[in-house]
C-alpha atoms as a PDB file:
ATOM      1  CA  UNK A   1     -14.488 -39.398-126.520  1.00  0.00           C
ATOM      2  CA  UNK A   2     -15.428 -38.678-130.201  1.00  0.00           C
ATOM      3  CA  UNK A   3     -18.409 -40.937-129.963  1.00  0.00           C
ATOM      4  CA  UNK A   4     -19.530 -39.590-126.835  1.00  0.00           C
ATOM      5  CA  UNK A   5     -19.586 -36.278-128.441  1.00  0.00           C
ATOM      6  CA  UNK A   6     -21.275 -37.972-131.883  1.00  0.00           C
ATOM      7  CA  UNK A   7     -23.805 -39.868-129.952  1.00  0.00           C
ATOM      8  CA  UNK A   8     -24.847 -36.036-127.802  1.00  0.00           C
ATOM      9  CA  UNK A   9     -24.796 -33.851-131.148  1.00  0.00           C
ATOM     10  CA  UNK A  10     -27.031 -36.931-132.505  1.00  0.00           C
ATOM     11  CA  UNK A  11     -29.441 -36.308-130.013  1.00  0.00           C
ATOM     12  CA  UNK A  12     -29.768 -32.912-129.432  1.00  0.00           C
ATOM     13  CA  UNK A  13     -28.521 -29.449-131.654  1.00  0.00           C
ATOM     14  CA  UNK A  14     -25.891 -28.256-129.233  1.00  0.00           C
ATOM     15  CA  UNK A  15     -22.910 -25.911-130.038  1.00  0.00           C
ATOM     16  CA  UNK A  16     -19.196 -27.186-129.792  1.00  0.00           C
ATOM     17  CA  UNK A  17     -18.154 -24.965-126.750  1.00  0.00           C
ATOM     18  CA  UNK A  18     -21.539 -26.185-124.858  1.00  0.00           C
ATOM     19  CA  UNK A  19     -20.344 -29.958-126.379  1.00  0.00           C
ATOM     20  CA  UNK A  20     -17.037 -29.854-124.721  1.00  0.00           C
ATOM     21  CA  UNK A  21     -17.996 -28.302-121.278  1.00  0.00           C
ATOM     22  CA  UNK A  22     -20.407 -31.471-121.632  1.00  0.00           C
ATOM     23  CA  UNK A  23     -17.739 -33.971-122.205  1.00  0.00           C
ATOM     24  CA  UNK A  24     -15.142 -32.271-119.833  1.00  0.00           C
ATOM     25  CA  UNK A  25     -17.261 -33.681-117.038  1.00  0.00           C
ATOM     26  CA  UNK A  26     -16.921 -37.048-118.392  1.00  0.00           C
ATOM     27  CA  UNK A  27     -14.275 -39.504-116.779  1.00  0.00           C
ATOM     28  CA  UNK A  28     -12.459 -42.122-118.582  1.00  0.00           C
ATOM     29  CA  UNK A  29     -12.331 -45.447-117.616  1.00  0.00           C
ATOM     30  CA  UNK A  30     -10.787 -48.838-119.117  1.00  0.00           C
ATOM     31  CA  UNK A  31     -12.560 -52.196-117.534  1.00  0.00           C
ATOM     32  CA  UNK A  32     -11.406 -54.945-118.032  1.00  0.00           C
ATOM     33  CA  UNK A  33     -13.142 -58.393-119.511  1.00  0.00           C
ATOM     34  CA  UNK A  34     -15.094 -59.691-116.271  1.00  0.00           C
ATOM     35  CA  UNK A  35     -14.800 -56.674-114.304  1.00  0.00           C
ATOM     36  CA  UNK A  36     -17.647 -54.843-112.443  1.00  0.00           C
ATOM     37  CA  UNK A  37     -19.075 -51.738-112.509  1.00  0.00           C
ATOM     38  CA  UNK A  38     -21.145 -52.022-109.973  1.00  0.00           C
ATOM     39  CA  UNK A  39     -22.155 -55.177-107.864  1.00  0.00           C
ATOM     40  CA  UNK A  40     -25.562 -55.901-106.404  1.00  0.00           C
ATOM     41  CA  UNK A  41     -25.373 -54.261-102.478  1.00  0.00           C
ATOM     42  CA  UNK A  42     -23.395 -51.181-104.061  1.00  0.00           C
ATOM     43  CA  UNK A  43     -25.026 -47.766-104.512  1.00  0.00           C
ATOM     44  CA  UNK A  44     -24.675 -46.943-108.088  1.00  0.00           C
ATOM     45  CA  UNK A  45     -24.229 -42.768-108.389  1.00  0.00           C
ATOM     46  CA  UNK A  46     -22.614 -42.739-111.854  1.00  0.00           C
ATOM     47  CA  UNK A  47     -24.253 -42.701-115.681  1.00  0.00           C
ATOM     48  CA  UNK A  48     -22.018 -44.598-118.131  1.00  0.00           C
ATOM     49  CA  UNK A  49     -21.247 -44.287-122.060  1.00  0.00           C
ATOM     50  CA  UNK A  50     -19.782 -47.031-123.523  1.00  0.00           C
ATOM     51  CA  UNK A  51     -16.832 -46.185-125.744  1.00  0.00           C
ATOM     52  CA  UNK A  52     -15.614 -49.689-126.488  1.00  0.00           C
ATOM     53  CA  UNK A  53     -16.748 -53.344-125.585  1.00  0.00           C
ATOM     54  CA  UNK A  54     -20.095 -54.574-123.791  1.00  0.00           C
ATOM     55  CA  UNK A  55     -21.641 -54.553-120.275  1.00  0.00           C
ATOM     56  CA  UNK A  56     -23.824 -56.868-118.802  1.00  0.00           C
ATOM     57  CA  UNK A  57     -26.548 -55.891-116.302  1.00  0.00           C
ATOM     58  CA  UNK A  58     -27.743 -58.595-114.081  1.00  0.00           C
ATOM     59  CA  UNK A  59     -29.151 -60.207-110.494  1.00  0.00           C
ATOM     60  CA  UNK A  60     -28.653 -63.511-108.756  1.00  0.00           C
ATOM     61  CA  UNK A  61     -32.161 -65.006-107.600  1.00  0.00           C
ATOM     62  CA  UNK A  62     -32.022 -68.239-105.670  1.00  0.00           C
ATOM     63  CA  UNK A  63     -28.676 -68.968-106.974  1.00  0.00           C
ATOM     64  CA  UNK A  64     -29.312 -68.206-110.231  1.00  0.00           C
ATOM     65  CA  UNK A  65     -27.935 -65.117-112.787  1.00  0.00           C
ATOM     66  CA  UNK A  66     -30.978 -63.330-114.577  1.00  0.00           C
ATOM     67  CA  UNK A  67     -29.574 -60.870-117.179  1.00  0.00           C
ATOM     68  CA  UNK A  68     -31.462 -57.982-117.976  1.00  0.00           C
ATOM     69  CA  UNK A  69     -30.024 -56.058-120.429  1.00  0.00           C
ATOM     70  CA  UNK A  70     -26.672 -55.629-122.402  1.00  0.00           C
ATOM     71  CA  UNK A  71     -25.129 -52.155-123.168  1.00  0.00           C
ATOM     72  CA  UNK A  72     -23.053 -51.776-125.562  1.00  0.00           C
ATOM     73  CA  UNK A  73     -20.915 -49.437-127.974  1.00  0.00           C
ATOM     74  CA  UNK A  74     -22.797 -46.273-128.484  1.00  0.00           C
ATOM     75  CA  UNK A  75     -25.013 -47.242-125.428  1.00  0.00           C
ATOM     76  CA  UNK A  76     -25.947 -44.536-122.014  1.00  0.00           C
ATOM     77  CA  UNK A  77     -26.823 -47.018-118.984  1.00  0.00           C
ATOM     78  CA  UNK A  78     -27.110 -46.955-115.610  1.00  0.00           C
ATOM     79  CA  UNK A  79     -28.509 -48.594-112.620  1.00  0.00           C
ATOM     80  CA  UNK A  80     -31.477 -46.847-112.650  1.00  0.00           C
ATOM     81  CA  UNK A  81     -33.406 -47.925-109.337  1.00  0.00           C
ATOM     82  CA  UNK A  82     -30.130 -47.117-107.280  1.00  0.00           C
ATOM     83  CA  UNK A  83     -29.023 -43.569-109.005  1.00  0.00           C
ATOM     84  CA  UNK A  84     -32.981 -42.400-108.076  1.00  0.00           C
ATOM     85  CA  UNK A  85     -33.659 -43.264-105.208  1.00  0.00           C
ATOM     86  CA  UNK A  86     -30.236 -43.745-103.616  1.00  0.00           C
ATOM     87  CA  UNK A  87     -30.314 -47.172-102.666  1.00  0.00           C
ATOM     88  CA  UNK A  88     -28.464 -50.479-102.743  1.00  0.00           C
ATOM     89  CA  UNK A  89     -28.114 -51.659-106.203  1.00  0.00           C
ATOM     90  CA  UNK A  90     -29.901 -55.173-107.232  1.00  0.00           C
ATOM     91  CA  UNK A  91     -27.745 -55.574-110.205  1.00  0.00           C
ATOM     92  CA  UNK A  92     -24.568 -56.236-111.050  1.00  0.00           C
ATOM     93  CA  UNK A  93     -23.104 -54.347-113.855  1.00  0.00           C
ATOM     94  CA  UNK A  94     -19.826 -56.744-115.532  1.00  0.00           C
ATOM     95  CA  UNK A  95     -17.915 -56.283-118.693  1.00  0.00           C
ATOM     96  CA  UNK A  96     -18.395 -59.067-120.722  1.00  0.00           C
ATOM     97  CA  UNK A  97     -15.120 -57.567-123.175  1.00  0.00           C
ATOM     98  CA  UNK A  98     -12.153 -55.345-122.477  1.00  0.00           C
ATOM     99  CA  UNK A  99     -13.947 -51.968-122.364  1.00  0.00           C
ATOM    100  CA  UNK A 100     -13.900 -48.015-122.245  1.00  0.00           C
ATOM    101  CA  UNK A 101     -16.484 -46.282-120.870  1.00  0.00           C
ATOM    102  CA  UNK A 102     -17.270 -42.636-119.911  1.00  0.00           C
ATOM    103  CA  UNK A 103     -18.435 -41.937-116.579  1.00  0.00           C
ATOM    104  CA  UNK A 104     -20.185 -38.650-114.991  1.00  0.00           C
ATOM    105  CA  UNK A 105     -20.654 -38.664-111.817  1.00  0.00           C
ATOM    106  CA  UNK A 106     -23.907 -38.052-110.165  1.00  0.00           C
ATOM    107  CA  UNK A 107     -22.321 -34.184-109.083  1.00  0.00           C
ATOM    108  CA  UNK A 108     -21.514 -33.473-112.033  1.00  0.00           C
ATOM    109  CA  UNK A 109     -24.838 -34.835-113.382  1.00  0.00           C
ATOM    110  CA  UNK A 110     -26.695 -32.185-111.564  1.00  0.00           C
ATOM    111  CA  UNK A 111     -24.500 -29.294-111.929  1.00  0.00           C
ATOM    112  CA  UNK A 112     -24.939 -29.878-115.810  1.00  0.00           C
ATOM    113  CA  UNK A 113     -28.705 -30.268-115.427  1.00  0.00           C
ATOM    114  CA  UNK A 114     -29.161 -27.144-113.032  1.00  0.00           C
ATOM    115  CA  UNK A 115     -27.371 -25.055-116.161  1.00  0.00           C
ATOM    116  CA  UNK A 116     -27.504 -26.575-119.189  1.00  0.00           C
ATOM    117  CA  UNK A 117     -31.168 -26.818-121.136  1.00  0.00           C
ATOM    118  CA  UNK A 118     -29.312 -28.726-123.777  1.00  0.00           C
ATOM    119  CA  UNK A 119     -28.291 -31.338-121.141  1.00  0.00           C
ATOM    120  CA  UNK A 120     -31.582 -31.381-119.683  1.00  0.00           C
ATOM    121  CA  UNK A 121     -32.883 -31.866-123.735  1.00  0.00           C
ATOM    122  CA  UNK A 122     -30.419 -34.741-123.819  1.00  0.00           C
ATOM    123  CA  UNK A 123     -31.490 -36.969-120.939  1.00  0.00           C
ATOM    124  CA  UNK A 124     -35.112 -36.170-121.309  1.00  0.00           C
ATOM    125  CA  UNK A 125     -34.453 -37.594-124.573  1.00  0.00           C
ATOM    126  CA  UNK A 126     -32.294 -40.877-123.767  1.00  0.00           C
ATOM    127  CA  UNK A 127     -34.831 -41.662-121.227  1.00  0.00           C
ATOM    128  CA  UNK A 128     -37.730 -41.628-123.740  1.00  0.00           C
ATOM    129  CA  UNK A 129     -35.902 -43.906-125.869  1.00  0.00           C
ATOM    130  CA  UNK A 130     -35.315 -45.780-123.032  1.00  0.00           C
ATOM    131  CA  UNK A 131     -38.704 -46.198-122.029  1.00  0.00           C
ATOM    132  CA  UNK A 132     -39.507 -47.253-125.599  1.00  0.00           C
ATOM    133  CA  UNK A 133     -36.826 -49.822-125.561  1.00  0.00           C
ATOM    134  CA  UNK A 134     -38.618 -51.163-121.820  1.00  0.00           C
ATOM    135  CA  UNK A 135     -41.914 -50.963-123.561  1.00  0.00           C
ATOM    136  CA  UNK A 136     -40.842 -53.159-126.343  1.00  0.00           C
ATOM    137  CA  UNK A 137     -39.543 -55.829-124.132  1.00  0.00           C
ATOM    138  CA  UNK A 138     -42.518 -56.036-122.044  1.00  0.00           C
ATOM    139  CA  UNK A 139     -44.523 -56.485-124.803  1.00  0.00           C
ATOM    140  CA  UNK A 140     -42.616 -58.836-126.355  1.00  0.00           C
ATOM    141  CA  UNK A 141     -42.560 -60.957-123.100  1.00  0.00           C
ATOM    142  CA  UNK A 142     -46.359 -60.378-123.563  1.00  0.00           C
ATOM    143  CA  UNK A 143     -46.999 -61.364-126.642  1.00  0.00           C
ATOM    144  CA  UNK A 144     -44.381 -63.268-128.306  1.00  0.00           C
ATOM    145  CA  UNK A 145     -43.311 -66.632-127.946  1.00  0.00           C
ATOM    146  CA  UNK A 146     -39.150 -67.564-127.209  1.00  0.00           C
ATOM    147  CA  UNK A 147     -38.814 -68.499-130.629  1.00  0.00           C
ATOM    148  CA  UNK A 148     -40.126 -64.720-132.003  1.00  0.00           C
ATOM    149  CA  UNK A 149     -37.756 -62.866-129.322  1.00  0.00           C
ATOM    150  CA  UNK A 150     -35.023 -64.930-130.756  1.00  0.00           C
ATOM    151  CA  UNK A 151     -35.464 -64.129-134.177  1.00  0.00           C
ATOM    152  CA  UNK A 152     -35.827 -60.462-132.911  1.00  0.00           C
ATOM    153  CA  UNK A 153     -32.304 -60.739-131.591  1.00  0.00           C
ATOM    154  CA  UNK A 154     -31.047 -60.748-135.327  1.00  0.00           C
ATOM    155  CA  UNK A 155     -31.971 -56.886-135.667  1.00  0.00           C
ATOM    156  CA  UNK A 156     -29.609 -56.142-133.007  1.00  0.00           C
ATOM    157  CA  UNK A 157     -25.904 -58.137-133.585  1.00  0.00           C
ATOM    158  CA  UNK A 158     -24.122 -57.083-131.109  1.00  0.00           C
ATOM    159  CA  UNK A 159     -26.820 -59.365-128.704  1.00  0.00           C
ATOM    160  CA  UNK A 160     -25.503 -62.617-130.516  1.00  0.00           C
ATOM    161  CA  UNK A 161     -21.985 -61.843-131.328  1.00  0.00           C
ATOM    162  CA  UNK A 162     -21.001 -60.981-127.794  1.00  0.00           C
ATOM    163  CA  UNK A 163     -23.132 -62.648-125.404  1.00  0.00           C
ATOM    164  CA  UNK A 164     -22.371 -65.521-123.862  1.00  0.00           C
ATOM    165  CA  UNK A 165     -25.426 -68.038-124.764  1.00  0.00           C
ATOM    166  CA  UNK A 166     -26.093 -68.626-121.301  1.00  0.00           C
ATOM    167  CA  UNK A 167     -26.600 -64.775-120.827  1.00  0.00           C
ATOM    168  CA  UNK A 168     -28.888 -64.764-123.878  1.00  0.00           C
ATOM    169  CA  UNK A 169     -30.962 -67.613-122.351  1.00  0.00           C
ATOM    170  CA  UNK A 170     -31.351 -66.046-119.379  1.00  0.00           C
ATOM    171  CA  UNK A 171     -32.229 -62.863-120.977  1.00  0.00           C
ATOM    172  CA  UNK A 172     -35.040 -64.502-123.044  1.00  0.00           C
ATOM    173  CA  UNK A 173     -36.256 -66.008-120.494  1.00  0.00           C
ATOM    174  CA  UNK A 174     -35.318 -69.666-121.645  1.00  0.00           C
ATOM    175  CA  UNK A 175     -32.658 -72.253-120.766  1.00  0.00           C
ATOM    176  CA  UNK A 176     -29.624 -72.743-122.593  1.00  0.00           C
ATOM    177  CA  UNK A 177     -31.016 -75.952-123.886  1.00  0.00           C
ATOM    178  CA  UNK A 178     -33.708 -74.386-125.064  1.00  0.00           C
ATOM    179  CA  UNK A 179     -31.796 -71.550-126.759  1.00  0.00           C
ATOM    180  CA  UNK A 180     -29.535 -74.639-128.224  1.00  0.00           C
ATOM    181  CA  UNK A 181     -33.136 -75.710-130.150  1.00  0.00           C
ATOM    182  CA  UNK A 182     -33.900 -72.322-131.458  1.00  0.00           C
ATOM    183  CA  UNK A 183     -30.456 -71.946-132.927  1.00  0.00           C
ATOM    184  CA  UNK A 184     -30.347 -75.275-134.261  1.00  0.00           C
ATOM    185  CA  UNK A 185     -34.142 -74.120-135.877  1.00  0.00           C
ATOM    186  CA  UNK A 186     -32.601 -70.557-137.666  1.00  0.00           C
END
């Protein structure tokens, strides 16, 4: 729980008793390696911190896994089309590691943000950086060729020390021989 609690006084000023009625609302949970969070169909109503481990986020189209994203340690994520408008989930959320994450449930989600201007602070906040992060790989779908997202990939370790390569492909928007060729190039 301490780097839920390092990651929220990161973000926002917030004092200790305010921190812990935060965290209090949190639930722990241990997933294991291949386990799912949520699966495509499912109606996601939870936000998720990621203690330990990683979490892929992904959709099967004609038969085929497209990842989206990875979350992991130190990472907020949900399923954002299902949690706002209360729908079926398109993505499948799947530990790619033994992990622990920190749930809060969408309850206790709005009691927090009916109270707390800190909390409200908070998610206004991981949402912005979130929307940076989606701006970033929109543009660099845009404008950059497989090669340059690649190479981008080595500011952020985790990606390539814990995805599978066939993940990474998929995330890039290449195939695996293809990723094979830009490794063998680096």
């Amino acid at each position: 729980m301490e780097a839920l609690k390092t990651h929220i006084r990161n973000t926002i000023s917030i004092q200790e008793d305010e921190l812990a009625e935060i965290t209090d609302a949190f639930q722990s949970q241990t997933v294991s390696r291949d386990s799912f969070v949520l699966k495509a169909g499912q109606f996601c109503d939870a936000y998720y911190f990621v203690e330990t481990g990683a979490f892929r986020i992904f959709t099967n189209l004609d038969e085929k896994d497209i990842t989206s994203w990875f979350a992991f340690e130190g990472y907020f994520f949900t399923e954002p089309e299902s949690y706002a408008k209360l729908c079926r989930s398109r993505f499948n959320i799947q530990a790619i590691e033994e992990s622990v994450i920190y749930l809060i449930s969408r309850k206790k989600m709005d009691e927090l943000l009916s109270k707390s201007l800190n909390w409200n602070e908070f998610i206004r906040k991981s949402w912005e950086q979130a929307f940076i992060k989606l701006q970033d790989v929109v543009l660099s779908f845009q404008a950059q060729s497989a090669g340059e997202r690649y190479e981008n990939l080595f500011n952020y370790p985790d990606f390539l020390q814990k995805a599978r390569q066939q993940d990474l492909a998929s995330m890039l928007g290449v195939t695996r021989f293809s990723l094979s060729r830009l490794r063998g190039k680096k």
